[in-house]
ModelCIF file with pLDDT and N, C-alpha, C, O atoms, coordinates in Angstrom:
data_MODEL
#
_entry.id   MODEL 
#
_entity.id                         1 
_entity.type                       polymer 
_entity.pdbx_number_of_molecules   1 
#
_entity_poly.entity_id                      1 
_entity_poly.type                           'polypeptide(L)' 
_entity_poly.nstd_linkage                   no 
_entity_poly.nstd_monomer                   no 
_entity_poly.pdbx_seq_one_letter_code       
;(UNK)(UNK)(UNK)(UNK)(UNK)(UNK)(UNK)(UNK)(UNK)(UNK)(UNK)(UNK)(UNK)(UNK)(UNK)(UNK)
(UNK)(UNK)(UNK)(UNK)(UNK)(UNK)(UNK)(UNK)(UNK)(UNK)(UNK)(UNK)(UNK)(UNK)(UNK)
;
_entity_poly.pdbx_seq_one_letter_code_can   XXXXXXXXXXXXXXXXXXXXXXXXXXXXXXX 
_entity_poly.pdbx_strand_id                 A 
#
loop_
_entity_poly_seq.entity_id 
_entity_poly_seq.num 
_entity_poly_seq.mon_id 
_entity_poly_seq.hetero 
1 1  UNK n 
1 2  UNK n 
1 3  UNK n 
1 4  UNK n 
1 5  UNK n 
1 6  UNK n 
1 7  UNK n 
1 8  UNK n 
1 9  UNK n 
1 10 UNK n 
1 11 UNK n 
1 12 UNK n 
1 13 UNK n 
1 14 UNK n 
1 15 UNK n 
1 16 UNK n 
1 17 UNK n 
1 18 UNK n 
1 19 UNK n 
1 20 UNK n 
1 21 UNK n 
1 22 UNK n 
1 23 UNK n 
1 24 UNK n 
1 25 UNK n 
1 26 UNK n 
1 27 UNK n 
1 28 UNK n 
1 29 UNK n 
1 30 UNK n 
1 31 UNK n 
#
_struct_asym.id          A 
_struct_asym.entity_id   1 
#
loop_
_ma_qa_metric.id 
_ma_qa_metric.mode 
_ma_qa_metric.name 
_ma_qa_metric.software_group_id 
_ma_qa_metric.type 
1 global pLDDT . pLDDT 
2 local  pLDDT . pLDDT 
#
_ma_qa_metric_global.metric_id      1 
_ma_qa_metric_global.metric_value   95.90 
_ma_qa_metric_global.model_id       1 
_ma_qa_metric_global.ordinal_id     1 
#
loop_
_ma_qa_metric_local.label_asym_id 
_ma_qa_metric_local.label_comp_id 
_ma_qa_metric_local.label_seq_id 
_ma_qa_metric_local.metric_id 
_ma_qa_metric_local.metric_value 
_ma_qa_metric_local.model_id 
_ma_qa_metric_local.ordinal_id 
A UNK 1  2 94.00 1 1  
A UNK 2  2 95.00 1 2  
A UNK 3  2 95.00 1 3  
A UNK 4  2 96.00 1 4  
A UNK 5  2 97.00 1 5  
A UNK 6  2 97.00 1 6  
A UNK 7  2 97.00 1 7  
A UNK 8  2 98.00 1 8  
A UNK 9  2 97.00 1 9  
A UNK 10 2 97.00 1 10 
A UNK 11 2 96.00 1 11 
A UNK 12 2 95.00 1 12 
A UNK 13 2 96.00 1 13 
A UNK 14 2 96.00 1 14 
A UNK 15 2 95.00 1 15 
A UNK 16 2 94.00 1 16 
A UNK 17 2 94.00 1 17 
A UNK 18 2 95.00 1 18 
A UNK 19 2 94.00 1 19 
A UNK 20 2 93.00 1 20 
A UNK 21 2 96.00 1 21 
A UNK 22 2 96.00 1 22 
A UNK 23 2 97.00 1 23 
A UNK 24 2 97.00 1 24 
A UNK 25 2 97.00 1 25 
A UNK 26 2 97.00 1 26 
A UNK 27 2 96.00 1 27 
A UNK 28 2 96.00 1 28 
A UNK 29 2 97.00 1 29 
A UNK 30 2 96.00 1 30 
A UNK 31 2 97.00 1 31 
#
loop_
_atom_site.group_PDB 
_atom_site.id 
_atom_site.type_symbol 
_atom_site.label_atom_id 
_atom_site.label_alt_id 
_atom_site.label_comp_id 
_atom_site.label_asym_id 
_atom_site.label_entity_id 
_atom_site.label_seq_id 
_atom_site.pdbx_PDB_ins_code 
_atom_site.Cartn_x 
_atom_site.Cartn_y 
_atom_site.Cartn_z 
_atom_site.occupancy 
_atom_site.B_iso_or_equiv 
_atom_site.pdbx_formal_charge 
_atom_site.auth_seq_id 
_atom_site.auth_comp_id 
_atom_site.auth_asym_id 
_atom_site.auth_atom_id 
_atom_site.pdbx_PDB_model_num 
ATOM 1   N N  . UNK A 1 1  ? 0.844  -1.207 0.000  1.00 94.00 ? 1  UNK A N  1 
ATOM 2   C CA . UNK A 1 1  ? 0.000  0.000  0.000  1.00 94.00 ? 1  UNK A CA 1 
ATOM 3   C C  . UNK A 1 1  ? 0.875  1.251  0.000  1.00 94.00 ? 1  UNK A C  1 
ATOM 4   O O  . UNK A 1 1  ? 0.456  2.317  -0.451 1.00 94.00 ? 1  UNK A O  1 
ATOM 5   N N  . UNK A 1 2  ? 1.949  1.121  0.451  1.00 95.00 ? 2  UNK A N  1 
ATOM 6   C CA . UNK A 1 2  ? 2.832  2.812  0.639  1.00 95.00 ? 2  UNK A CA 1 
ATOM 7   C C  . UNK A 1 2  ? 3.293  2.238  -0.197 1.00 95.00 ? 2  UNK A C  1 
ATOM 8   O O  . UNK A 1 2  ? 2.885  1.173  0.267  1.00 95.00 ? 2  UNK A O  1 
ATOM 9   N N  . UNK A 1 3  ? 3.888  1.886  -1.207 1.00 95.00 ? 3  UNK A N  1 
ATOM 10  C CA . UNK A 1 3  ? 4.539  1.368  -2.547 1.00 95.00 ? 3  UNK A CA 1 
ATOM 11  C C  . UNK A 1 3  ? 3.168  2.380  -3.450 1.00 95.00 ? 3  UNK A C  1 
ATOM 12  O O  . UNK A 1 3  ? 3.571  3.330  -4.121 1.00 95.00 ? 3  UNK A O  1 
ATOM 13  N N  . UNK A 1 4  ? 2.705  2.298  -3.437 1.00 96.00 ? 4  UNK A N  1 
ATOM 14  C CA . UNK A 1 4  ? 1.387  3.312  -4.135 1.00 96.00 ? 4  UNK A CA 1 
ATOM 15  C C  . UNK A 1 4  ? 1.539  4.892  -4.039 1.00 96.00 ? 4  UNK A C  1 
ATOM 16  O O  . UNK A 1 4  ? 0.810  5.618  -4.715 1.00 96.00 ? 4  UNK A O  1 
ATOM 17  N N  . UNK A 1 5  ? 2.379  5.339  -3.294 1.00 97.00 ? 5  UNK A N  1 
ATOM 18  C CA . UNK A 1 5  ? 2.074  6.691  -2.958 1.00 97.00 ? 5  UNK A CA 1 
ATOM 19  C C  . UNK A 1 5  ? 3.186  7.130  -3.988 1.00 97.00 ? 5  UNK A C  1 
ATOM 20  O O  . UNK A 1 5  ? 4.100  6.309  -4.046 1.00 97.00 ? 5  UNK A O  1 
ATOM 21  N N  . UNK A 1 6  ? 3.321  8.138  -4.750 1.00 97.00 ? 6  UNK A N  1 
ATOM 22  C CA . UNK A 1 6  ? 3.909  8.955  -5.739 1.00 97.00 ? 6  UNK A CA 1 
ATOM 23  C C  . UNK A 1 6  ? 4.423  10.596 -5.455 1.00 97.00 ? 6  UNK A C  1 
ATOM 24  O O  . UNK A 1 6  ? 3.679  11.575 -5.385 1.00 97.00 ? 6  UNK A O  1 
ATOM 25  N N  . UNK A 1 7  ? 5.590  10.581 -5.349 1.00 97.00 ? 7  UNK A N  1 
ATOM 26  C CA . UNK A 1 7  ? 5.772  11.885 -5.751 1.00 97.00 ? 7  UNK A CA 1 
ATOM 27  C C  . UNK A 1 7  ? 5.058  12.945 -6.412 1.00 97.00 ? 7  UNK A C  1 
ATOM 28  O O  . UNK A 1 7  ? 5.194  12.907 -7.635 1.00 97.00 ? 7  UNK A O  1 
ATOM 29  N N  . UNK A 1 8  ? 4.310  13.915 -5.958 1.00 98.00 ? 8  UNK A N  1 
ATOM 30  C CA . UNK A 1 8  ? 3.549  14.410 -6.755 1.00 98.00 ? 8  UNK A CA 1 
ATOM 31  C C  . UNK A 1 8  ? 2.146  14.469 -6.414 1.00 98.00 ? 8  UNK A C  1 
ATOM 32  O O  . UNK A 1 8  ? 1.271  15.252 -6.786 1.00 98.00 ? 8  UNK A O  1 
ATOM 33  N N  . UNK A 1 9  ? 2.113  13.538 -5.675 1.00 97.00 ? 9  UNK A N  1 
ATOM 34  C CA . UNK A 1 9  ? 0.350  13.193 -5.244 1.00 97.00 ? 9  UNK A CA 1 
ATOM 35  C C  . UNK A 1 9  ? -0.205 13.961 -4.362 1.00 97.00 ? 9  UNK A C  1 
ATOM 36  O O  . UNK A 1 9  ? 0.416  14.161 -3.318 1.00 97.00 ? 9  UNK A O  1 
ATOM 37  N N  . UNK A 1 10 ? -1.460 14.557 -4.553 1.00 97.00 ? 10 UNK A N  1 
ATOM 38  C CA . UNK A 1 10 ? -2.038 15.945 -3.331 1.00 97.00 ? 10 UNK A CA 1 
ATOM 39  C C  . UNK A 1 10 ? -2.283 14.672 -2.425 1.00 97.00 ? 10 UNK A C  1 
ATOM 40  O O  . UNK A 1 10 ? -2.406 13.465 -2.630 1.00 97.00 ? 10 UNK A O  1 
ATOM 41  N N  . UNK A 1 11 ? -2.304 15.922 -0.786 1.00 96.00 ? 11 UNK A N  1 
ATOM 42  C CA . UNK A 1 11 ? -2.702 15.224 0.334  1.00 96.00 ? 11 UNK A CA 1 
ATOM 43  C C  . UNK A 1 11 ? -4.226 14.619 0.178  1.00 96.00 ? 11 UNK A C  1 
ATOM 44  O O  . UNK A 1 11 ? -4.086 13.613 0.873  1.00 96.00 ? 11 UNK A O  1 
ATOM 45  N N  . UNK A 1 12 ? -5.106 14.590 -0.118 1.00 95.00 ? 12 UNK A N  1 
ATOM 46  C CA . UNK A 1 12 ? -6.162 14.111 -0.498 1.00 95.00 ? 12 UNK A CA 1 
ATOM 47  C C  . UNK A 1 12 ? -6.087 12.528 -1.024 1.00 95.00 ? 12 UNK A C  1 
ATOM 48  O O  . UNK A 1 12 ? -6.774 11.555 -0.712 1.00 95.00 ? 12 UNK A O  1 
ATOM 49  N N  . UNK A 1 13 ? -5.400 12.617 -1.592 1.00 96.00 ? 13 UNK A N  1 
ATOM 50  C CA . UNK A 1 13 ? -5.368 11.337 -2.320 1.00 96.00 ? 13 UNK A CA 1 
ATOM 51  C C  . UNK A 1 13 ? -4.671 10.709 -1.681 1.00 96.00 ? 13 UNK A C  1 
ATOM 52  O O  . UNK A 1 13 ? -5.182 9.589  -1.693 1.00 96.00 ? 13 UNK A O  1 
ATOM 53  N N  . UNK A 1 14 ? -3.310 10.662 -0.774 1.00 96.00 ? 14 UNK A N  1 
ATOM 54  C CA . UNK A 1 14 ? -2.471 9.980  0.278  1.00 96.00 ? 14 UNK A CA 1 
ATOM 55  C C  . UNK A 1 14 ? -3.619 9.649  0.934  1.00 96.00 ? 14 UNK A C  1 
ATOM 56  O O  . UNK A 1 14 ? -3.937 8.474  0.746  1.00 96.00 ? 14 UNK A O  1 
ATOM 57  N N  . UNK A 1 15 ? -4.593 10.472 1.869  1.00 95.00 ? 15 UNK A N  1 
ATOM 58  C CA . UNK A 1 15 ? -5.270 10.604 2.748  1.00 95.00 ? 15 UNK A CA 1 
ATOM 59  C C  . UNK A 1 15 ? -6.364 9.454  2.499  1.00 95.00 ? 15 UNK A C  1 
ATOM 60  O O  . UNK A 1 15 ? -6.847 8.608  3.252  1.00 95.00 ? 15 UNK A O  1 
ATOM 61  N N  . UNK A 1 16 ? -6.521 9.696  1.430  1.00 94.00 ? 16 UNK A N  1 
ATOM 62  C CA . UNK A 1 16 ? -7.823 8.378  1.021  1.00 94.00 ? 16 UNK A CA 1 
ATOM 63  C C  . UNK A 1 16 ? -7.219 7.035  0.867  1.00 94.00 ? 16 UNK A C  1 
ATOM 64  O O  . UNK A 1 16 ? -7.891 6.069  1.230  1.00 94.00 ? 16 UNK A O  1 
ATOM 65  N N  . UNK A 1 17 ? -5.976 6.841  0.351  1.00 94.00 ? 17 UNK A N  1 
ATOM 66  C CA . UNK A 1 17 ? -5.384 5.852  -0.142 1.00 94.00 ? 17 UNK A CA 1 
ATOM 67  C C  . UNK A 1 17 ? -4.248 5.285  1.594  1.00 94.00 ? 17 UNK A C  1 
ATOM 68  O O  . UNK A 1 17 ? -3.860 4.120  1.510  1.00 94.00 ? 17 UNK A O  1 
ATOM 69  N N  . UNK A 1 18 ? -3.945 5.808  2.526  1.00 95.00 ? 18 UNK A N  1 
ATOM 70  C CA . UNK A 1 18 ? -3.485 5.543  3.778  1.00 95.00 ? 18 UNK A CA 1 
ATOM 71  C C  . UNK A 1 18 ? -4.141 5.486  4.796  1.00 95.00 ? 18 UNK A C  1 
ATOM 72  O O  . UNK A 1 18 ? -3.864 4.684  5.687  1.00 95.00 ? 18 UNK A O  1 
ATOM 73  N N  . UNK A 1 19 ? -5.360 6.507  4.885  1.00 94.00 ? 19 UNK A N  1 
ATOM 74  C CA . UNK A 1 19 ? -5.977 6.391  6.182  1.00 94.00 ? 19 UNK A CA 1 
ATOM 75  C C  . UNK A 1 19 ? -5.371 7.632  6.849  1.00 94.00 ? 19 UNK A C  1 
ATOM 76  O O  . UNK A 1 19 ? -4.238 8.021  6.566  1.00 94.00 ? 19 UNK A O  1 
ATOM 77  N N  . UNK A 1 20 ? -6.285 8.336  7.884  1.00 93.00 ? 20 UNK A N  1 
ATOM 78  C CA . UNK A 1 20 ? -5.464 8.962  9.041  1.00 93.00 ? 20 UNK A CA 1 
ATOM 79  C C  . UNK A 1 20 ? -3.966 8.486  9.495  1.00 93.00 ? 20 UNK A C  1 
ATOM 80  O O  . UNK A 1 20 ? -3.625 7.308  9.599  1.00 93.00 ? 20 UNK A O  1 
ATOM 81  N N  . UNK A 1 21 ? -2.958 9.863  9.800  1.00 96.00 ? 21 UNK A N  1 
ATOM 82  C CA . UNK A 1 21 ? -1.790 8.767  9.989  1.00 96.00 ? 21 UNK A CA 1 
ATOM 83  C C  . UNK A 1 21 ? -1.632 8.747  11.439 1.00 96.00 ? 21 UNK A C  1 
ATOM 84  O O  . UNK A 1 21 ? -2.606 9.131  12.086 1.00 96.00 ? 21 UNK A O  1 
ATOM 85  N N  . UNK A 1 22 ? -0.799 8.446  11.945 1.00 96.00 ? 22 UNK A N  1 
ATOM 86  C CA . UNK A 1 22 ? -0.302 7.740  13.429 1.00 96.00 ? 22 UNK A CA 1 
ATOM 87  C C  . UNK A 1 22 ? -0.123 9.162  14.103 1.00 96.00 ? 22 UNK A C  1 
ATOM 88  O O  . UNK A 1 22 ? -0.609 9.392  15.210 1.00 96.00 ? 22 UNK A O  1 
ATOM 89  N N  . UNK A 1 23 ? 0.672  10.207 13.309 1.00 97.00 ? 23 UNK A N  1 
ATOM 90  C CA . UNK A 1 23 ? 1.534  11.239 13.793 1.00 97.00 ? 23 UNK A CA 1 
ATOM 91  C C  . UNK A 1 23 ? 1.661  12.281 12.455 1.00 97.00 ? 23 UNK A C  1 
ATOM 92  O O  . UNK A 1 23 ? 1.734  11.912 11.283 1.00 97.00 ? 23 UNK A O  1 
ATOM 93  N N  . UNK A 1 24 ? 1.667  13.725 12.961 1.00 97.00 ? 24 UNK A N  1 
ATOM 94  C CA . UNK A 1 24 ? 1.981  14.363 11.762 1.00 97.00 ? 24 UNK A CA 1 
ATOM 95  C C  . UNK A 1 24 ? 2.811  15.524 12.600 1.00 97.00 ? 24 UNK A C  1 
ATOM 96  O O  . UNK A 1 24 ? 2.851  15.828 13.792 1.00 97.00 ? 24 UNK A O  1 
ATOM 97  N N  . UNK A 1 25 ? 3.473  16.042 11.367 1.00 97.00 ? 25 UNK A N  1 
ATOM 98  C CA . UNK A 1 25 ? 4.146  16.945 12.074 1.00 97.00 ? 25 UNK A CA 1 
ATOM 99  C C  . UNK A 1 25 ? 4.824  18.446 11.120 1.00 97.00 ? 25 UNK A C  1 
ATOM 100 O O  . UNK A 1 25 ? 5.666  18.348 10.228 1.00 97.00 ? 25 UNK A O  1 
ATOM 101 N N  . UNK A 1 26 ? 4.177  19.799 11.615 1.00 97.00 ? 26 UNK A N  1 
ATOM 102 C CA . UNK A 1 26 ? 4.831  20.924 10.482 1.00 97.00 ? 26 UNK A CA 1 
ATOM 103 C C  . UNK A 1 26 ? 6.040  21.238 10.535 1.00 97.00 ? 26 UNK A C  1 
ATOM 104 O O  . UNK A 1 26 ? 6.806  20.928 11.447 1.00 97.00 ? 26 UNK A O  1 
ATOM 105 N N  . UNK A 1 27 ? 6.365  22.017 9.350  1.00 96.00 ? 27 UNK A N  1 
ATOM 106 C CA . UNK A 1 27 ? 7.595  22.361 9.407  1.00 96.00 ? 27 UNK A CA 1 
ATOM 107 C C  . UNK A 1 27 ? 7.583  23.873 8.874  1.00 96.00 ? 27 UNK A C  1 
ATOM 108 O O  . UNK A 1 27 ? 8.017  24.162 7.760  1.00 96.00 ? 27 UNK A O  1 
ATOM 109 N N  . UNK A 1 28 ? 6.947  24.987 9.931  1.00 96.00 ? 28 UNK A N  1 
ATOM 110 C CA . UNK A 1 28 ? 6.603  26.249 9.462  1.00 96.00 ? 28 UNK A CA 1 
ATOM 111 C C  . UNK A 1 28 ? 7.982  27.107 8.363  1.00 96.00 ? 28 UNK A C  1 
ATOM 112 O O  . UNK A 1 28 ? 7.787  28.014 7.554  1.00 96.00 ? 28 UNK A O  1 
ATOM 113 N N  . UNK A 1 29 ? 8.844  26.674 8.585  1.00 97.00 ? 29 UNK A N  1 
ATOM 114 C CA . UNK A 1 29 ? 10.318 27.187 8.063  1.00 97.00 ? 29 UNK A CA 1 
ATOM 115 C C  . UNK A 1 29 ? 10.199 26.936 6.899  1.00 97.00 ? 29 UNK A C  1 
ATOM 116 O O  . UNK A 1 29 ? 10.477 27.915 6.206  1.00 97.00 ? 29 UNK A O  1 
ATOM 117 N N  . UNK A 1 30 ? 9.711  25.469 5.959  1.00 96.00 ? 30 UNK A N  1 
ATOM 118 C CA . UNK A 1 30 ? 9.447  24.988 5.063  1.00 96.00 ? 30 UNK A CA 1 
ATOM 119 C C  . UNK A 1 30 ? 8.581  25.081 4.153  1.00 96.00 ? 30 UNK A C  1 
ATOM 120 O O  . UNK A 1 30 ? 8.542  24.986 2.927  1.00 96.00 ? 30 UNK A O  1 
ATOM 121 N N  . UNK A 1 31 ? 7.688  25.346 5.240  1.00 97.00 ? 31 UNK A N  1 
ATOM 122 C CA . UNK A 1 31 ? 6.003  25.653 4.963  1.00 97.00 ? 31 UNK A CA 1 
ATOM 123 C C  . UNK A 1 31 ? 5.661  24.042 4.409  1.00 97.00 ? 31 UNK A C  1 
ATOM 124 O O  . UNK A 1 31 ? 4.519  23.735 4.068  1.00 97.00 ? 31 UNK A O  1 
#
């Protein structure tokens, strides 16, 4: 299933295709 996820892919589509994740985390510097 994470073999599926692509460079490029909006969070939406991770989101549908992973599920809620465990942990997230920003990186305001980065944005």
């Amino acid at each position: 299933i994470f073999a599926q996820v692509a460079r490029g892919m909006p969070e939406q589509e991770v989101s549908r295709l992973l599920g809620r994740p465990d942990e997230t985390m920003r990186f305001p510097l980065s944005s």
